[in-house]
C-alpha atoms as a PDB file:
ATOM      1  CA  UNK A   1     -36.372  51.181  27.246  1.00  0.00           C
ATOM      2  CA  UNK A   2     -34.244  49.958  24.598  1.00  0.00           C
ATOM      3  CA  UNK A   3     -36.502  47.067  22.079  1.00  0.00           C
ATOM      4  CA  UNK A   4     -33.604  46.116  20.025  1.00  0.00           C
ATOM      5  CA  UNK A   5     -33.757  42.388  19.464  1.00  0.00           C
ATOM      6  CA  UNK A   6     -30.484  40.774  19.292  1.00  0.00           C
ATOM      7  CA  UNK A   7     -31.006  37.361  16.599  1.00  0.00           C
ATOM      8  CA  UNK A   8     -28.399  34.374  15.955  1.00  0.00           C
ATOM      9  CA  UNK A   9     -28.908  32.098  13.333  1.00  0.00           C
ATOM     10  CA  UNK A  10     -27.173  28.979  13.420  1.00  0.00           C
ATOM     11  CA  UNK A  11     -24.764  30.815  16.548  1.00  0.00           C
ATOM     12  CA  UNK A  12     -22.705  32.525  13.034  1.00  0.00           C
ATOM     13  CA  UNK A  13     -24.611  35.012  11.867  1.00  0.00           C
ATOM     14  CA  UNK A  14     -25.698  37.655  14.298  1.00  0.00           C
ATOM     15  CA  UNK A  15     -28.377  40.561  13.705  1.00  0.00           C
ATOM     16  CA  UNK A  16     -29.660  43.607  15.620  1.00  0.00           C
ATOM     17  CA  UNK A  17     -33.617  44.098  14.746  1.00  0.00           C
ATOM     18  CA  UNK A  18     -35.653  47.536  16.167  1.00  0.00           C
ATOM     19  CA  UNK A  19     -39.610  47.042  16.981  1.00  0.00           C
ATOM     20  CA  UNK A  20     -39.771  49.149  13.784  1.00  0.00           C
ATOM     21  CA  UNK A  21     -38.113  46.673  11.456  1.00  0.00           C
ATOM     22  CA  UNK A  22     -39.715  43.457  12.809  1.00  0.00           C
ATOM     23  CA  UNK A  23     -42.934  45.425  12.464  1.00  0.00           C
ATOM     24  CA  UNK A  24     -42.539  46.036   8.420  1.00  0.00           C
ATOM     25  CA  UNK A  25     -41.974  42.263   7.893  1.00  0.00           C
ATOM     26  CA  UNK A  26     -44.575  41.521   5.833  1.00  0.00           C
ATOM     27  CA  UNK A  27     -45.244  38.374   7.363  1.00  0.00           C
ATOM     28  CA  UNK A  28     -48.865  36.016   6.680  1.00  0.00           C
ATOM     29  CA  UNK A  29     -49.828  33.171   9.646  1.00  0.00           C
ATOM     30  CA  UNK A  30     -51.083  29.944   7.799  1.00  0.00           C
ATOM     31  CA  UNK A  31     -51.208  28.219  11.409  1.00  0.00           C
ATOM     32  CA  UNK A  32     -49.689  28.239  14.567  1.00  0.00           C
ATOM     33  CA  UNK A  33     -46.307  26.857  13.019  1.00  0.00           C
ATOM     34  CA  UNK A  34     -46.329  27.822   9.066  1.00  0.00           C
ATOM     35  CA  UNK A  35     -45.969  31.159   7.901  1.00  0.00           C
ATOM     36  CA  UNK A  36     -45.643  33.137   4.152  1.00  0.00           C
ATOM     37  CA  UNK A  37     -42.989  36.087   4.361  1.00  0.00           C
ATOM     38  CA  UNK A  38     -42.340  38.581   1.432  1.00  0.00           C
ATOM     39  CA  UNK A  39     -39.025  40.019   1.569  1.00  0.00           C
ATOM     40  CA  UNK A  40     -37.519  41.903  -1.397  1.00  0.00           C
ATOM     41  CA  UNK A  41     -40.525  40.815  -3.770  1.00  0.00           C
ATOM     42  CA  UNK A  42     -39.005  37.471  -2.730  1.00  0.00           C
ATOM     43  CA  UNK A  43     -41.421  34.621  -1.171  1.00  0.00           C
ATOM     44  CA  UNK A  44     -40.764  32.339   1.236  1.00  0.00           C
ATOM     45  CA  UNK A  45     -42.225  29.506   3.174  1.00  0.00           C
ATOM     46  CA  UNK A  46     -41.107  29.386   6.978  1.00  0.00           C
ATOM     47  CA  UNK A  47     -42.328  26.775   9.568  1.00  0.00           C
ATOM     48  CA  UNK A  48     -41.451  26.563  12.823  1.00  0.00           C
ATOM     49  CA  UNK A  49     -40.275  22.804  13.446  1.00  0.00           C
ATOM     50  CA  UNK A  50     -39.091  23.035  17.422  1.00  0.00           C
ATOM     51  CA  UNK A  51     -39.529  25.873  20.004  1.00  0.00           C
ATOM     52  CA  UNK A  52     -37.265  25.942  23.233  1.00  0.00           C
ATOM     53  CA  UNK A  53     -39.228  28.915  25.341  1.00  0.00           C
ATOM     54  CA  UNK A  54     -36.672  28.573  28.074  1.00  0.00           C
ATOM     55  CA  UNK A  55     -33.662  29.030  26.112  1.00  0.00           C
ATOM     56  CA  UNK A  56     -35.473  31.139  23.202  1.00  0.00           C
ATOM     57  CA  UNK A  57     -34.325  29.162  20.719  1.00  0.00           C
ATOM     58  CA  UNK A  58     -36.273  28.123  17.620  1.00  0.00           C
ATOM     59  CA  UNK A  59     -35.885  25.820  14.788  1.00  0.00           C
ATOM     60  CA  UNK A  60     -37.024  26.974  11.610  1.00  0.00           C
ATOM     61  CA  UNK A  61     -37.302  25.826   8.096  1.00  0.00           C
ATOM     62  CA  UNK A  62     -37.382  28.341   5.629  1.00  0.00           C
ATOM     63  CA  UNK A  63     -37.565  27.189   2.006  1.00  0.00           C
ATOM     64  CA  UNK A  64     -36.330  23.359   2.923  1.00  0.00           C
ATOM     65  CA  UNK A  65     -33.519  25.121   4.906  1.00  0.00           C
ATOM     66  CA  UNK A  66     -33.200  24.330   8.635  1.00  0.00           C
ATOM     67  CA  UNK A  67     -31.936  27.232  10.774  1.00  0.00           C
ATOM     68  CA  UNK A  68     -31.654  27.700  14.443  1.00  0.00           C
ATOM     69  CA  UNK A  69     -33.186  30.856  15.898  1.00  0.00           C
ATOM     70  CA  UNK A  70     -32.040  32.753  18.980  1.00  0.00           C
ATOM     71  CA  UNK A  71     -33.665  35.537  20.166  1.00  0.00           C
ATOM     72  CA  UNK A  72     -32.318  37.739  22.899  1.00  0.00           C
ATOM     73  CA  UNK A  73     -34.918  41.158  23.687  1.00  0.00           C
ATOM     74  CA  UNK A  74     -33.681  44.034  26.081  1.00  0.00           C
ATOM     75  CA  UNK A  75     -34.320  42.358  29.585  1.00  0.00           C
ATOM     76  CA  UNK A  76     -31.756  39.312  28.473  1.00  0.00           C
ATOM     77  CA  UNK A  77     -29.217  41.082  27.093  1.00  0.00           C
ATOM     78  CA  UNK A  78     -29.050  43.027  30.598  1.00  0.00           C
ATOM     79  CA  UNK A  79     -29.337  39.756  31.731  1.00  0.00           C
ATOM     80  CA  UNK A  80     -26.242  38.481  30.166  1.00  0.00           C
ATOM     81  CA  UNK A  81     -24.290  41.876  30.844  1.00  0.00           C
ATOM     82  CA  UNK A  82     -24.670  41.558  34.350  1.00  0.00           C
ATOM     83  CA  UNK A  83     -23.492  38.266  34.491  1.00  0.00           C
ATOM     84  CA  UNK A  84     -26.977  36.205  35.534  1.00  0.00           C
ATOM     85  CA  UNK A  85     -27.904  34.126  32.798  1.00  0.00           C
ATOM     86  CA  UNK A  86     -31.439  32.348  33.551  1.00  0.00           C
ATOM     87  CA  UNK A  87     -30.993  28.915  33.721  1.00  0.00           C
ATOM     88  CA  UNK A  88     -27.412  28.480  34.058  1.00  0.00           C
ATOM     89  CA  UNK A  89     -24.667  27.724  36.549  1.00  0.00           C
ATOM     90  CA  UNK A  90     -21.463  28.842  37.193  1.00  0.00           C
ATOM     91  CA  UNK A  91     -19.430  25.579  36.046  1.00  0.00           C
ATOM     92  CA  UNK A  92     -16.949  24.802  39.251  1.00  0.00           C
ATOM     93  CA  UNK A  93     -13.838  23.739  38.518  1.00  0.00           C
ATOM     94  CA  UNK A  94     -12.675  23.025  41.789  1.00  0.00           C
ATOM     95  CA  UNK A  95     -13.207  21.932  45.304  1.00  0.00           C
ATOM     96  CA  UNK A  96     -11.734  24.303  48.040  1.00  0.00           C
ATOM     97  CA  UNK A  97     -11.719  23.802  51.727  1.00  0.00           C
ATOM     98  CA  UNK A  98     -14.287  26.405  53.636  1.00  0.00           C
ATOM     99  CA  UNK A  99     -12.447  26.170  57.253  1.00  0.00           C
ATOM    100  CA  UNK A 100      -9.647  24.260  58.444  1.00  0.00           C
ATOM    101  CA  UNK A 101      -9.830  20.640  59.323  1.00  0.00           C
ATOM    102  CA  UNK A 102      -9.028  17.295  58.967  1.00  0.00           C
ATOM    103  CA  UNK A 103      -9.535  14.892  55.502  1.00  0.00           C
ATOM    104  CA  UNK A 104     -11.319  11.802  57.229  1.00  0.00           C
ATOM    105  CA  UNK A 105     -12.455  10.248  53.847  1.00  0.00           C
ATOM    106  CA  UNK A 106     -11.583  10.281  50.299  1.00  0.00           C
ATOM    107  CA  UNK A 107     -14.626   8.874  48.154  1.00  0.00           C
ATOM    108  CA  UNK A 108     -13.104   9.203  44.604  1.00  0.00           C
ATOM    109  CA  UNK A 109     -10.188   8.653  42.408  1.00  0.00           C
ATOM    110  CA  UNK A 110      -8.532  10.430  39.795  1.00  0.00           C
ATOM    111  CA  UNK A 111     -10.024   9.962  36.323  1.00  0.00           C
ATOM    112  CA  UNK A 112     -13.197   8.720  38.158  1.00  0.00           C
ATOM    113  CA  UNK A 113     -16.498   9.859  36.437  1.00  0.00           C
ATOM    114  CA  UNK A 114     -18.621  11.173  38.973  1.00  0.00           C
ATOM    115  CA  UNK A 115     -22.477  12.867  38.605  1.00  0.00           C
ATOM    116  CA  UNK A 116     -23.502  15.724  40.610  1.00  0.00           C
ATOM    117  CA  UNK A 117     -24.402  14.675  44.744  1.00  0.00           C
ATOM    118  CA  UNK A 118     -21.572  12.166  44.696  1.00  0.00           C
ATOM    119  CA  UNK A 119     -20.058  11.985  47.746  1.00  0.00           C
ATOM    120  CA  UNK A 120     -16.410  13.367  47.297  1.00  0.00           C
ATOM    121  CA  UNK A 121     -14.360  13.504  50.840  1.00  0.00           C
ATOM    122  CA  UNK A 122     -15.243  14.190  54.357  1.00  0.00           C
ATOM    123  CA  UNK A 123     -13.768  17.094  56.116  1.00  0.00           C
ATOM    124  CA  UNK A 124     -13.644  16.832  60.015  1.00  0.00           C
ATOM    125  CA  UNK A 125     -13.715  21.230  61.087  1.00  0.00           C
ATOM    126  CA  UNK A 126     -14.811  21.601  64.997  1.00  0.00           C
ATOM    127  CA  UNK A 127     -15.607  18.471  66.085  1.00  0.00           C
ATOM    128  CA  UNK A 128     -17.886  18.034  63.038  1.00  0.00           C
ATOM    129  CA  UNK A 129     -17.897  15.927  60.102  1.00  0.00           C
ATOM    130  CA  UNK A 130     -18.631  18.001  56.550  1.00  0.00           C
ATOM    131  CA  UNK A 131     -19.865  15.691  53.898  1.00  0.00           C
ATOM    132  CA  UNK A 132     -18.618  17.510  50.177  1.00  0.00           C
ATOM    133  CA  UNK A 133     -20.737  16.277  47.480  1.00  0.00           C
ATOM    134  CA  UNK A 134     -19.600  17.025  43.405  1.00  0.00           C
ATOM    135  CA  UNK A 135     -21.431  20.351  42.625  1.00  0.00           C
ATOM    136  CA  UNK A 136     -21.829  19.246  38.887  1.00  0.00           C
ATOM    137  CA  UNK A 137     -21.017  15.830  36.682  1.00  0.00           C
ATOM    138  CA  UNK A 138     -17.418  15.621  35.746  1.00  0.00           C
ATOM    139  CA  UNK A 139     -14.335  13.675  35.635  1.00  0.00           C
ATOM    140  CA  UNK A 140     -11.662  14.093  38.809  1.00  0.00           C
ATOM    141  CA  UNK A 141      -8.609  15.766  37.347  1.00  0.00           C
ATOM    142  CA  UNK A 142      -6.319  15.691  40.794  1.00  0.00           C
ATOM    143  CA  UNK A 143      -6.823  15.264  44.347  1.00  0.00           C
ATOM    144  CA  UNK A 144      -4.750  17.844  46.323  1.00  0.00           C
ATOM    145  CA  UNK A 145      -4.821  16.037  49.663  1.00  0.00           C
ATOM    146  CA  UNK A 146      -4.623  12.959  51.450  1.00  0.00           C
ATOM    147  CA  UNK A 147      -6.887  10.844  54.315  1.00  0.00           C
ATOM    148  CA  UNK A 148      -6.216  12.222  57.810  1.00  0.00           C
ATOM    149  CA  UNK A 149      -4.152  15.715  56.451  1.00  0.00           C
ATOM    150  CA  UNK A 150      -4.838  18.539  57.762  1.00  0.00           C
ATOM    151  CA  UNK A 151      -5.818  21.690  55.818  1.00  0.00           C
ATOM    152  CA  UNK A 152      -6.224  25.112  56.074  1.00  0.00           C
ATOM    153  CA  UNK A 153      -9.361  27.611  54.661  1.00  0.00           C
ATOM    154  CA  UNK A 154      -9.047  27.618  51.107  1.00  0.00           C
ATOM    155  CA  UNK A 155      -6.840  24.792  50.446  1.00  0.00           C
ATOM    156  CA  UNK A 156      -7.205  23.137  47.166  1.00  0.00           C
ATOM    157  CA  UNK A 157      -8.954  19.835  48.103  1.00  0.00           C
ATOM    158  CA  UNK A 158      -9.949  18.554  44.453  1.00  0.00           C
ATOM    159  CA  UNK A 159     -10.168  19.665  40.790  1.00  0.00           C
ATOM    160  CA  UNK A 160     -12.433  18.699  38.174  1.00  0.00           C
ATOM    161  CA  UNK A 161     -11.440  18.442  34.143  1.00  0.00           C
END
């Protein structure tokens, strides 16, 4: 298994670290958030201001400095690669129909701000009436269709800016 660490700092500077190299740091723990490193026969003061576990992203201080920390180990970067990225969502752009059918109801308006569950149109497919909410917050860019048209599977119904 590969234990490369990949590090941004401030998302512009980007570093590759081995087990091996984070191991030589020689790094002292004053507490849980201040620490003494000696790089170089250089001293510095770090303290860790704000930790975001989730996103593993830190906010340190180093010598009155603030910098923010990403940290990305071998399992993430996989992660990433394969396209999954823990915690996030595919951002839709667009509103398609799933089946044929019938526009009943138009909820929204171009330029309207709407939040995600907002009832956007009502599709009529087989006798039954489909309810599309907004998958994500957004503002309506266009509106491809009009109340009681009739559209086929994968008809553009609405886009999102």
């Amino acid at each position: 298994m590969n234990n490369t660490l990949k590090v941004s700092v401030n998302k512009e500077h980007n570093f590759e670290f081995t087990e091996e190299q984070m191991l030589a740091v020689d790094a002292v723990s004053l507490d849980q958030k201040n620490f003494h490193v000696l790089h170089n026969n250089t001293s510095y003061r770090a303290e860790v201001v704000n930790t975001d576990f989730i996103n593993k992203t830190y906010t340190v201080v180093v010598n009155n400095n603030e910098y923010v920390v990403s940290i990305a180990n071998h399992l993430d970067q996989l992660i990433k690669e394969m396209g999954f990225e823990v915690g996030k969502t595919k951002l839709v752009n667009a509103i398609k129909a799933p089946m044929p059918g019938l526009i009943l109801e138009i909820n929204v308006a171009v330029g309207q701000e709407v939040q995600e569950g907002d009832n956007l149109l009502i599709l009529e497919a087989m006798k039954m009436e489909n309810s599309f909410d907004s998958p994500r917050a957004g503002v309506i860019k266009s509106i491809a269709v009009e109340k009681g048209q009739a559209v086929d599977k994968g008809q553009l119904l609405i886009e999102f800016e």
